[in-house]
C-alpha atoms as a PDB file:
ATOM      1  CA  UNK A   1     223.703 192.804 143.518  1.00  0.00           C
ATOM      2  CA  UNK A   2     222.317 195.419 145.905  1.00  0.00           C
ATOM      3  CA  UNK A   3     219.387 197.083 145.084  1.00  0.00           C
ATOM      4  CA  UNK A   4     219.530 201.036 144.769  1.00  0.00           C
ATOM      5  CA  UNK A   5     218.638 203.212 147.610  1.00  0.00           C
ATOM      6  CA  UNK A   6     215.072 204.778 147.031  1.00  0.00           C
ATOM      7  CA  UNK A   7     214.894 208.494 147.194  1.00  0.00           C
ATOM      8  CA  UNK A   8     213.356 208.122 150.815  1.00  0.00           C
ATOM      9  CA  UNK A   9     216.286 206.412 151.791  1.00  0.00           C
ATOM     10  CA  UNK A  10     218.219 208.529 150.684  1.00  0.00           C
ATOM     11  CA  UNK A  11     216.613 211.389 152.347  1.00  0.00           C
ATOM     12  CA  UNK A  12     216.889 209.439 155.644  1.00  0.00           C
ATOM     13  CA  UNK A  13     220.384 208.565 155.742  1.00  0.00           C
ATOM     14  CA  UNK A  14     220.897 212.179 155.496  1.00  0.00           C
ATOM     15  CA  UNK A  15     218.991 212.221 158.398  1.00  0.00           C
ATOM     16  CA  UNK A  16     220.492 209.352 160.420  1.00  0.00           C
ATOM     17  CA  UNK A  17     224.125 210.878 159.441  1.00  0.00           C
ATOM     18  CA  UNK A  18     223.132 214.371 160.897  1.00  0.00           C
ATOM     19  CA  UNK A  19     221.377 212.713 163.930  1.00  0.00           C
ATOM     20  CA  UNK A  20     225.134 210.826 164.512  1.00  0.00           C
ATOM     21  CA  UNK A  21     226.492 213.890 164.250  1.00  0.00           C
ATOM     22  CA  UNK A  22     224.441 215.453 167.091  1.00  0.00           C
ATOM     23  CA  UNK A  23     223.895 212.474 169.559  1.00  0.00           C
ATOM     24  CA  UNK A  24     226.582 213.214 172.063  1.00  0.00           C
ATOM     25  CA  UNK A  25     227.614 210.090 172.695  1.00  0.00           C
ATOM     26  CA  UNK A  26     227.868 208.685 168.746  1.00  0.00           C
ATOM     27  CA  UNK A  27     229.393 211.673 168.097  1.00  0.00           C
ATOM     28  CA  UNK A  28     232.445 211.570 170.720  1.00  0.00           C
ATOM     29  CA  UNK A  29     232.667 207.576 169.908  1.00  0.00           C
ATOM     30  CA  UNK A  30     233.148 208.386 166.347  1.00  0.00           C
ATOM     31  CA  UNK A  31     230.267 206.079 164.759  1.00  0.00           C
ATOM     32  CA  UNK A  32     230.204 206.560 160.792  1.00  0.00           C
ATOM     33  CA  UNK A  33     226.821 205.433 158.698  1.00  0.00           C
ATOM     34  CA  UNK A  34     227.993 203.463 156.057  1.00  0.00           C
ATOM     35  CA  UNK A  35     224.478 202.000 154.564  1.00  0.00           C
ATOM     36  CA  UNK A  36     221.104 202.852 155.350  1.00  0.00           C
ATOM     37  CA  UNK A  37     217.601 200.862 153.508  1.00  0.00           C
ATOM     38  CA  UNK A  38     214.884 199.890 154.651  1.00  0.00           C
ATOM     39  CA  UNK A  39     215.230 197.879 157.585  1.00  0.00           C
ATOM     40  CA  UNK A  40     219.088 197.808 157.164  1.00  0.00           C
ATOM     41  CA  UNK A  41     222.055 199.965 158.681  1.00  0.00           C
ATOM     42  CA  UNK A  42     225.540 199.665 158.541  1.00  0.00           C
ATOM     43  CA  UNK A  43     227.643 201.777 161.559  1.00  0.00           C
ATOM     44  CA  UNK A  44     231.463 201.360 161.357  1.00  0.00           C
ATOM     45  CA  UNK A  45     233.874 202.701 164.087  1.00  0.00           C
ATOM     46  CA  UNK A  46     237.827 202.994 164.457  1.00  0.00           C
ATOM     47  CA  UNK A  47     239.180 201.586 167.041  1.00  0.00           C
ATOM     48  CA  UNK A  48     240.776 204.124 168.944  1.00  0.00           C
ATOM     49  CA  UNK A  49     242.618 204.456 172.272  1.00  0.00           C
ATOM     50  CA  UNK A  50     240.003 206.070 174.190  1.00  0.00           C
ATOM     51  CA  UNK A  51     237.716 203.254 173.487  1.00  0.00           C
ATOM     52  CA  UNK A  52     240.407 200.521 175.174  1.00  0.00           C
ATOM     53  CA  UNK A  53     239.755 198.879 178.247  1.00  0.00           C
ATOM     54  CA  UNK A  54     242.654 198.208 180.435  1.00  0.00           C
ATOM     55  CA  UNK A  55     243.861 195.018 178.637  1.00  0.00           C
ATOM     56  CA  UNK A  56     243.958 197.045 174.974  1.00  0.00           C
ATOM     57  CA  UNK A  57     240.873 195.516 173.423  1.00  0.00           C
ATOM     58  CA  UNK A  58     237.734 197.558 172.986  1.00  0.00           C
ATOM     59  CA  UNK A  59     235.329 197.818 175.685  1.00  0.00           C
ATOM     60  CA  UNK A  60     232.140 195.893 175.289  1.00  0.00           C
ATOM     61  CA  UNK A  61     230.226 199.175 176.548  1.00  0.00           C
ATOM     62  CA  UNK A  62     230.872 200.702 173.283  1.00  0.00           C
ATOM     63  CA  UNK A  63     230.669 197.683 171.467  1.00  0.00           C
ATOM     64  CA  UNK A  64     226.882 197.504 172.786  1.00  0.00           C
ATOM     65  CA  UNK A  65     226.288 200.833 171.714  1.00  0.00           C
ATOM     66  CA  UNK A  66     227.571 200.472 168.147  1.00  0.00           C
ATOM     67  CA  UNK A  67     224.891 197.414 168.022  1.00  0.00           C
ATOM     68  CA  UNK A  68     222.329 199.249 169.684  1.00  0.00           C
ATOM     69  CA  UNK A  69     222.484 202.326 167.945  1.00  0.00           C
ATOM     70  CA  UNK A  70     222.675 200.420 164.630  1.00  0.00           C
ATOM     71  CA  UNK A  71     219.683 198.390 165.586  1.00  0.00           C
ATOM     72  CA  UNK A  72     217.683 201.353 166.426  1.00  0.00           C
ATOM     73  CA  UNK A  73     218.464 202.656 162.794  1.00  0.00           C
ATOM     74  CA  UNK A  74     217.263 199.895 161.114  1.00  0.00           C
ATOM     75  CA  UNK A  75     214.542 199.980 163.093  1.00  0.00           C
ATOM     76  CA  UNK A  76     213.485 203.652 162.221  1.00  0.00           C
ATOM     77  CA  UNK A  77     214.367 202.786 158.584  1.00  0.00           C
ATOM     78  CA  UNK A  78     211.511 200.079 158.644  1.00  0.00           C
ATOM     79  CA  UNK A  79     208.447 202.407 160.053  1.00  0.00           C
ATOM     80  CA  UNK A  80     207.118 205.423 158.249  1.00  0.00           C
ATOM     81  CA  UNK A  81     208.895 209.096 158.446  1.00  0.00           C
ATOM     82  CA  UNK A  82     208.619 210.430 162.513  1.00  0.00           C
ATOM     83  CA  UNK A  83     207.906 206.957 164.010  1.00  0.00           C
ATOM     84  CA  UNK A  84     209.858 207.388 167.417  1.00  0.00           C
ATOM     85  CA  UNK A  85     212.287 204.056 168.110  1.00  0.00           C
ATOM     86  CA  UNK A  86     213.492 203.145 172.016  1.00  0.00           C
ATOM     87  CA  UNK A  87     215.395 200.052 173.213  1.00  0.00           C
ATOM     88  CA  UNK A  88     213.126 197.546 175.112  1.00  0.00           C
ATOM     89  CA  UNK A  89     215.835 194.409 175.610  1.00  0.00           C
ATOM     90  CA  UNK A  90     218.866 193.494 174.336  1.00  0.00           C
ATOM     91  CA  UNK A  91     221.501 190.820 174.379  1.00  0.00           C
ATOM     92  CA  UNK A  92     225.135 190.508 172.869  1.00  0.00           C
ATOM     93  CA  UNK A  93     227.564 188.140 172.503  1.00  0.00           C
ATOM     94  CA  UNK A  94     231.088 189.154 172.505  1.00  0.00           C
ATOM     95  CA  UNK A  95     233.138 186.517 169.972  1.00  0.00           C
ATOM     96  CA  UNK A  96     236.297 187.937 169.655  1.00  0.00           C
ATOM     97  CA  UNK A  97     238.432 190.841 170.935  1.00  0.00           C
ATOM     98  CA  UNK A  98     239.128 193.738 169.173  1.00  0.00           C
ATOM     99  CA  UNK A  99     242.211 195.696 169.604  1.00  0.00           C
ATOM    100  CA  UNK A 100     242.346 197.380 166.325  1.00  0.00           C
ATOM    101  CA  UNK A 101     241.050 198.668 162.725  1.00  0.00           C
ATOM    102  CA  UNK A 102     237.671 199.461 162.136  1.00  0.00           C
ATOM    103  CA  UNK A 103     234.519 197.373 163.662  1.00  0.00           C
ATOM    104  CA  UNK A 104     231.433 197.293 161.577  1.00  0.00           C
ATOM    105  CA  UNK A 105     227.364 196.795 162.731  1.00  0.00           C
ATOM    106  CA  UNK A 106     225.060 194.919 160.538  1.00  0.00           C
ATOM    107  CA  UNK A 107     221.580 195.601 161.821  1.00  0.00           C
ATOM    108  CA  UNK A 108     218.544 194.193 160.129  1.00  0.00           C
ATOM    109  CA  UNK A 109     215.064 193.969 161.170  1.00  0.00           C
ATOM    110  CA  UNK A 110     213.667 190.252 161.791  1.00  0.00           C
ATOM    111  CA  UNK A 111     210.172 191.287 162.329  1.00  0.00           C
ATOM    112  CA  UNK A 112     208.641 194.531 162.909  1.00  0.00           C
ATOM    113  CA  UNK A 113     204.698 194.931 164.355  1.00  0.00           C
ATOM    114  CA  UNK A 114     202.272 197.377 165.526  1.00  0.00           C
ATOM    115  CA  UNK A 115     204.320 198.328 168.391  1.00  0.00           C
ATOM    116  CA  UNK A 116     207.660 196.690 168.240  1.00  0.00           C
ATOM    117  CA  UNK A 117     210.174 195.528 166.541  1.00  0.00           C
ATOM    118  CA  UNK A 118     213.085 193.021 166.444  1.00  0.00           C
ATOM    119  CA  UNK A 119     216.749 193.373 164.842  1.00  0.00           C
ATOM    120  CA  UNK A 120     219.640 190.828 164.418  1.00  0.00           C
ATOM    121  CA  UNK A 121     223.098 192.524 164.348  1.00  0.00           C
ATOM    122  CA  UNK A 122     226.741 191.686 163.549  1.00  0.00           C
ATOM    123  CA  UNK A 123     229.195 193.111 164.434  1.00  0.00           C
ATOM    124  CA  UNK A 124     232.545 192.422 162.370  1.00  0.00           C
ATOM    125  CA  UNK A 125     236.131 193.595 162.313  1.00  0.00           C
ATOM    126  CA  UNK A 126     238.607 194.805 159.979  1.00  0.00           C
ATOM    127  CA  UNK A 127     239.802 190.943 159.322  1.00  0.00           C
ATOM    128  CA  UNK A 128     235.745 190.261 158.491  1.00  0.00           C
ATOM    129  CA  UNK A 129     235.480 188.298 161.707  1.00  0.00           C
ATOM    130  CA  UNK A 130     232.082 187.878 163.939  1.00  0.00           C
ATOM    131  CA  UNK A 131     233.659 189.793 166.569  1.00  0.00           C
ATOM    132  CA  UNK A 132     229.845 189.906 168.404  1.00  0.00           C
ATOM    133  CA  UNK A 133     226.139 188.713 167.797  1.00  0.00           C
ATOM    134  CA  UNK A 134     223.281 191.208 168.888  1.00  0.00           C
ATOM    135  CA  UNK A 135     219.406 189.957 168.870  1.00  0.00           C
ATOM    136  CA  UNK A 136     216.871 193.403 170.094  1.00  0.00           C
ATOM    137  CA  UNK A 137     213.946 194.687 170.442  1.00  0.00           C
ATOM    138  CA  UNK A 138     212.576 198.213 170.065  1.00  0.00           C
ATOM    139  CA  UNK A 139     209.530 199.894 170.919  1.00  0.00           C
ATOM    140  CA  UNK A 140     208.278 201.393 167.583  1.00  0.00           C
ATOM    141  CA  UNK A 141     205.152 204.284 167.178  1.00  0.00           C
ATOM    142  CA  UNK A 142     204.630 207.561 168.750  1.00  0.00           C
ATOM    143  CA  UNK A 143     205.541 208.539 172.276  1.00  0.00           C
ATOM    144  CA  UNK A 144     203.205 210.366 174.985  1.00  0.00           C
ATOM    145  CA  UNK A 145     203.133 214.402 173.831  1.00  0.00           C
ATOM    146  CA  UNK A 146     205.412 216.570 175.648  1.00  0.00           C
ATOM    147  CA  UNK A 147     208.121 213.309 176.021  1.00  0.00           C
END
């Protein structure tokens, strides 16, 4: 059984959804936060025709997005209020292709440190199949002032 979402938590999805809502590019791809704990997030996305590449399965541009953006979530979920999250590395795996319904991220932090941290992600379709495997790390503290 899942545990209930802390008050905190709470008060940072709200967050992470308005922060969707104003990222440009999350925004016109159409990402939706489904789940947010500590050290977990769950994006989804509908497939939709913009996001087709010329043989009518998703593009694995966005699909590397989805994961990243989910990963960088969790990772903000994991470090106390303000800590400032950017991508170091990462590396995906596209399993299946995906030319319709909804595709789902997974993200959830492996290890976090001092100064980084590193997420697993899964990304799943509508039929619940590993459609793509994400491993990355994140740079996680404050940034230089006036950045």
């Amino acid at each position: 059984m899942p545990k209930r979402p802390t008050a905190l938590e709470k008060k940072l999805a709200t967050e992470l959804r308005s922060r969707l809502r104003k990222i440009g590019i999350t925004n016109f791809l159409g990402f939706t936060l489904d789940e947010a704990s500590r050290g977990r997030v769950v994006i989804s996305l509908r497939v939709q025709n913009k996001l087709l590449q010329v043989h009518g399965v998703m593009h694995g541009g966005v699909i590397a997005v989805l994961a990243d953006t989910a990963g960088g979530l969790a990772s903000y979920m994991a470090c106390p209020p303000g800590t400032r999250v950017a991508t170091i590395e990462m590396k995906i795996n596209y399993l299946e292709a995906i030319s319709e319904g909804t595709v789902k991220a997974v993200a959830e932090v492996v290890r976090i440190g001092r100064h980084t941290s590193v997420v697993d992600c899964d990304i799943t379709d509508s039929k619940k199949r590993l459609v793509g495997k994400a491993l990355m790390t994140f740079f996680v503290g404050p940034f230089p002032a006036g950045k």
